[in-house]
Protein backbone atom coordinates (compact mmCIF):
# COMPACT_ATOMS: atom_id res chain seq x y z
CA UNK A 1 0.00 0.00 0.00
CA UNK A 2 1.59 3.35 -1.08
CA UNK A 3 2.40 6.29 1.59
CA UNK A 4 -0.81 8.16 2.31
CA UNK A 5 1.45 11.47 2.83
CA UNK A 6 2.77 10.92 -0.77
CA UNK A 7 1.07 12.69 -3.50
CA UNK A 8 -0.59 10.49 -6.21
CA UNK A 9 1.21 10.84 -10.08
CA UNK A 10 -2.65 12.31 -11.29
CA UNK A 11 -2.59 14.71 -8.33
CA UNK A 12 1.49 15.38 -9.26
CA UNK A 13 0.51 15.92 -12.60
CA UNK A 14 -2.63 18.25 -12.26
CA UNK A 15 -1.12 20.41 -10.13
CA UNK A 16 1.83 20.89 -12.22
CA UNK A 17 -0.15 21.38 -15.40
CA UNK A 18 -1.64 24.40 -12.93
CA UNK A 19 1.74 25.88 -12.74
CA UNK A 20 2.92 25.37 -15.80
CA UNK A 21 -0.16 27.07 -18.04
CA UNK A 22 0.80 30.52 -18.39
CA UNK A 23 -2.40 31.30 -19.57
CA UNK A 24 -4.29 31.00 -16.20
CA UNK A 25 -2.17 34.06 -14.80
CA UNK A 26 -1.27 36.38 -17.49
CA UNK A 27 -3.42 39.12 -15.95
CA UNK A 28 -1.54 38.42 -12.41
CA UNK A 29 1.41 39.35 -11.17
CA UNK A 30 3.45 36.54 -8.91
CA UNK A 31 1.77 36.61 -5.63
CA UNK A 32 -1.62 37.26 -7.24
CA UNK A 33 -1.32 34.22 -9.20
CA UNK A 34 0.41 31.85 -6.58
CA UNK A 35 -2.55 32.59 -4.65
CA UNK A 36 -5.10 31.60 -6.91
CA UNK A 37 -2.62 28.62 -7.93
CA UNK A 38 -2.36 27.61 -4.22
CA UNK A 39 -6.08 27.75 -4.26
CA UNK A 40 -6.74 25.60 -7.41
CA UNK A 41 -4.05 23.40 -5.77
CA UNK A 42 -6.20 22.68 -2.79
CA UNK A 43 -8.51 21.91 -4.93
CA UNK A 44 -7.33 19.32 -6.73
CA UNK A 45 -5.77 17.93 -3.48
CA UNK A 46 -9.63 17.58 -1.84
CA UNK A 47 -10.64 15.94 -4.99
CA UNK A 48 -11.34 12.12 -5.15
CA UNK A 49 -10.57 12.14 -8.49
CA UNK A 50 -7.49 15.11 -9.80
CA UNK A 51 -7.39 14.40 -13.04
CA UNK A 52 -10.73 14.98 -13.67
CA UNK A 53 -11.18 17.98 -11.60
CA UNK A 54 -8.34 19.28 -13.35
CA UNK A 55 -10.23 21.47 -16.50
CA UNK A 56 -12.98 22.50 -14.12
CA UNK A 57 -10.23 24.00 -12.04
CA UNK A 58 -8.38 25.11 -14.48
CA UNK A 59 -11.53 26.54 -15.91
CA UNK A 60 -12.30 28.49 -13.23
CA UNK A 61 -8.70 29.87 -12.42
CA UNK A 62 -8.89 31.52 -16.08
CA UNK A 63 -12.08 32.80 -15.41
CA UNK A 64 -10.99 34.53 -12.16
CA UNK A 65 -7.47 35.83 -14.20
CA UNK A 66 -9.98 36.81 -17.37
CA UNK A 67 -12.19 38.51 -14.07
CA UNK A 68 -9.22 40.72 -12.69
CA UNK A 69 -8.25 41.49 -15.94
CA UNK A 70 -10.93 43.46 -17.22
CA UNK A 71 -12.10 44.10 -13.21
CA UNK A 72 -10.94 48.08 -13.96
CA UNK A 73 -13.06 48.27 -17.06
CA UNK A 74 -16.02 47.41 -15.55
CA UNK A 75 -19.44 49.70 -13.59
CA UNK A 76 -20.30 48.53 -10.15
CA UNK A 77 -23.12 46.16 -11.60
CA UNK A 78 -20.95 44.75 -14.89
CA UNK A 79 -18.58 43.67 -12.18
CA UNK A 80 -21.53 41.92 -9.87
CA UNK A 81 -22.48 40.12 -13.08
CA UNK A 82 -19.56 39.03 -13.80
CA UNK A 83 -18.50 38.24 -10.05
CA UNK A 84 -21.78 35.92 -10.15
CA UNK A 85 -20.98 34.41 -13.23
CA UNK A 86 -17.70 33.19 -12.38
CA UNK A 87 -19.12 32.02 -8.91
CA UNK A 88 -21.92 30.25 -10.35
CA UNK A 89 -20.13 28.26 -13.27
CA UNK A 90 -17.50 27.13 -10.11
CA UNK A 91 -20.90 25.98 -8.00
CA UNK A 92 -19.50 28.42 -5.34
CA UNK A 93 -21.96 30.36 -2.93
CA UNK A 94 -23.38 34.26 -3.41
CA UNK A 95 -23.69 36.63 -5.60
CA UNK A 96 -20.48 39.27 -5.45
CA UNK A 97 -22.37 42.49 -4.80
CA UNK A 98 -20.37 43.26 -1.36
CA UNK A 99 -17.47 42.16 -3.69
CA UNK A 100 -18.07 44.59 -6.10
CA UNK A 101 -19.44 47.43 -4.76
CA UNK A 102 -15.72 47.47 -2.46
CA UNK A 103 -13.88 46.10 -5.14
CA UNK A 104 -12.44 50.04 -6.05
CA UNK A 105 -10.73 49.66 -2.63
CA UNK A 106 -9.34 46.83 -3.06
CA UNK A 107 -5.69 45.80 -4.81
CA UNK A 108 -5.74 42.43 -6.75
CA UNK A 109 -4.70 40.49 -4.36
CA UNK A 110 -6.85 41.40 -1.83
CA UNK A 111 -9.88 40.73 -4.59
CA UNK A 112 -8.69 37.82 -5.11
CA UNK A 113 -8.65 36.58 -1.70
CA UNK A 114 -11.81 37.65 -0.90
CA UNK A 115 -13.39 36.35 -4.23
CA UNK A 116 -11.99 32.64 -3.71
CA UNK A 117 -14.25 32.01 -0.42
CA UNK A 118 -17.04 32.57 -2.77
CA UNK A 119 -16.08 30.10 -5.24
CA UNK A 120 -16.30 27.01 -3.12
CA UNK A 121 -17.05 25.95 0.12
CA UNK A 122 -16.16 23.14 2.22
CA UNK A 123 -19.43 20.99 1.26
CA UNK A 124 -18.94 21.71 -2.24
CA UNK A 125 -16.60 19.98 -4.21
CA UNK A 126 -14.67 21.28 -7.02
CA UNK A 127 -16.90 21.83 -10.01
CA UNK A 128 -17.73 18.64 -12.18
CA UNK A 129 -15.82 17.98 -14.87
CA UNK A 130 -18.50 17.44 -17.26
CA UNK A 131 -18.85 21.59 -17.37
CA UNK A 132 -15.56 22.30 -17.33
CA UNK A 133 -14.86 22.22 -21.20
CA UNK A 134 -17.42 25.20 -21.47
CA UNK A 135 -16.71 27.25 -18.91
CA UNK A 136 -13.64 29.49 -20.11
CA UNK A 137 -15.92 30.63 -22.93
CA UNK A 138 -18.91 31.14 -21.48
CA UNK A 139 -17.18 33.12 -18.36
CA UNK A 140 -15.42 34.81 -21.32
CA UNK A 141 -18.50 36.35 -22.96
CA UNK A 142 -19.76 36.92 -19.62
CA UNK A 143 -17.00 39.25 -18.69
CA UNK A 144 -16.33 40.42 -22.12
CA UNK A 145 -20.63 41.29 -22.27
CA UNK A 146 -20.17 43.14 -18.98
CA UNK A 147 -17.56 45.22 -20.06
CA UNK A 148 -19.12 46.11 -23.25
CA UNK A 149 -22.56 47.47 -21.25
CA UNK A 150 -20.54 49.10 -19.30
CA UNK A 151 -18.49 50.85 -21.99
CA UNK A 152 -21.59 51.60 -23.89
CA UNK A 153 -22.90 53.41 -20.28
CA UNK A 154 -19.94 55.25 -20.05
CA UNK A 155 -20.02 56.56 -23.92
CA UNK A 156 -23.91 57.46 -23.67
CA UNK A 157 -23.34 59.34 -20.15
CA UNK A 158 -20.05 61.56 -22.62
CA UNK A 159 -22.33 62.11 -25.52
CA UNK A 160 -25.28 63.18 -22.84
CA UNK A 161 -22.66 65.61 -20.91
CA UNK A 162 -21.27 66.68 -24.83
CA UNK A 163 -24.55 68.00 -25.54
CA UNK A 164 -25.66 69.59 -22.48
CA UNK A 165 -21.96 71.55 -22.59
CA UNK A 166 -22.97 72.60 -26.42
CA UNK A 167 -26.57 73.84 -25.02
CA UNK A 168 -24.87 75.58 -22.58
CA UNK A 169 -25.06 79.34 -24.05
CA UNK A 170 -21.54 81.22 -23.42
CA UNK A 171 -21.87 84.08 -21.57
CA UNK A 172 -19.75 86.80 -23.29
CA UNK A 173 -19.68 90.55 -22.16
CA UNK A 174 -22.17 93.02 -24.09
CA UNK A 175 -20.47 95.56 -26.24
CA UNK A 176 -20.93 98.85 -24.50
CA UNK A 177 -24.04 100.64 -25.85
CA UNK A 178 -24.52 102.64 -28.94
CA UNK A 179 -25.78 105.85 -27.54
CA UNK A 180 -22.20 106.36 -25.42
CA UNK A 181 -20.53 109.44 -27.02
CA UNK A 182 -17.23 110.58 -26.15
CA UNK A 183 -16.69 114.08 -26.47
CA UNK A 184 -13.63 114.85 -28.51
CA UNK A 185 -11.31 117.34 -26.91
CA UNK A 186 -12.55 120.22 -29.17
CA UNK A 187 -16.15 119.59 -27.90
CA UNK A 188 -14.68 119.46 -23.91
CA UNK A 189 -12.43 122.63 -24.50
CA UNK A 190 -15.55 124.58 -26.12
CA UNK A 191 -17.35 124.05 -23.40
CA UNK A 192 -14.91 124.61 -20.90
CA UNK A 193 -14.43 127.84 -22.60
CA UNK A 194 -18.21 128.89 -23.04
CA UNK A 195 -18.62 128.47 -18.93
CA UNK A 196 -15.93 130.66 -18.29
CA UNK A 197 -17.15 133.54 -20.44
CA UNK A 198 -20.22 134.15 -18.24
């Protein structure tokens, strides 16, 4: 019987294929990514079967680097939807509103850490296999639909501000009024003159 401390050559090779795929952090820096690695590692770890639970994983560690990727792009409520959709396709728990609505606040890694609790809990199991192939797109679109509403928001709310500035009627100072005559010095010195003479 083999060493239960020992890791299993499916577990070995799952979580290697983790670390390996640069694909799954390109949006992350180092520590951002080894702790969403470290997560998907545990993951694999409490699975009966690794190499199965390997693409859902994987699935839903590119989802999360797609998520903090566009995460700067996107309104309060293109950020919830995509927050839920990433929990949902990993059969995690809630909905990501809190998430989002302090996610300005918050660095990646901090997001990241507080968006993995959501993902799973320790009921669940990793997400099943048989969704895993897909996930990555359908997160994709998800994200990549959230970012576009949000960009189209954000273009209406400049071409609504564009117009009210062009309505906005520039104040310039009158010219000063017709009827103002200046007397020339001839006209001044006249009557300077004609006063005296009485």
């Amino acid at each position: 019987m083999a060493d239960e401390g020992a890791a299993s050559p499916a577990l070995e090779g799952a979580i290697e294929g983790l670390y390996e795929d640069e694909g799954l952090r390109s949006n992350l820096s180092d520590d951002e990514a080894n702790i969403l690695l470290g997560w998907g590692e545990q993951q694999l770890t409490a699975a009966a079967d690794p190499a199965a639970a390997k693409g859902a994983v994987q699935a839903t560690i590119k989802a999360v680097n797609g998520l903090v990727g566009e995460r700067a792009n996107l309104d309060g409520n293109g950020l919830a939807a995509a927050i839920a959709a990433v929990v949902s396709s990993a059969g995690g728990i809630g909905d990501g509103k809190a998430l989002a609505a302090e996610s300005l606040k918050l660095d990646n890694a901090t997001f990241i850490n507080k968006l993995l609790p959501l993902l799973t809990t320790q009921a669940s199991p990793p997400p099943s296999p048989a969704t895993s192939n897909q996930q990555p797109d359908q997160l994709i679109q998800a994200i990549q639909a959230a970012v576009a509403k949000t960009q189209a928001v954000a273009a209406q709310a400049s071409q609504v501000e564009a117009k009210e500035i062009a309505a906005t009627p520039v104040r310039t100072q009158p010219p000063p009024p017709a009827s103002h005559h200046q007397p020339s010095l001839r006209e001044r010195l006249g009557g300077w003159l004609r006063r005296g003479r009485r």
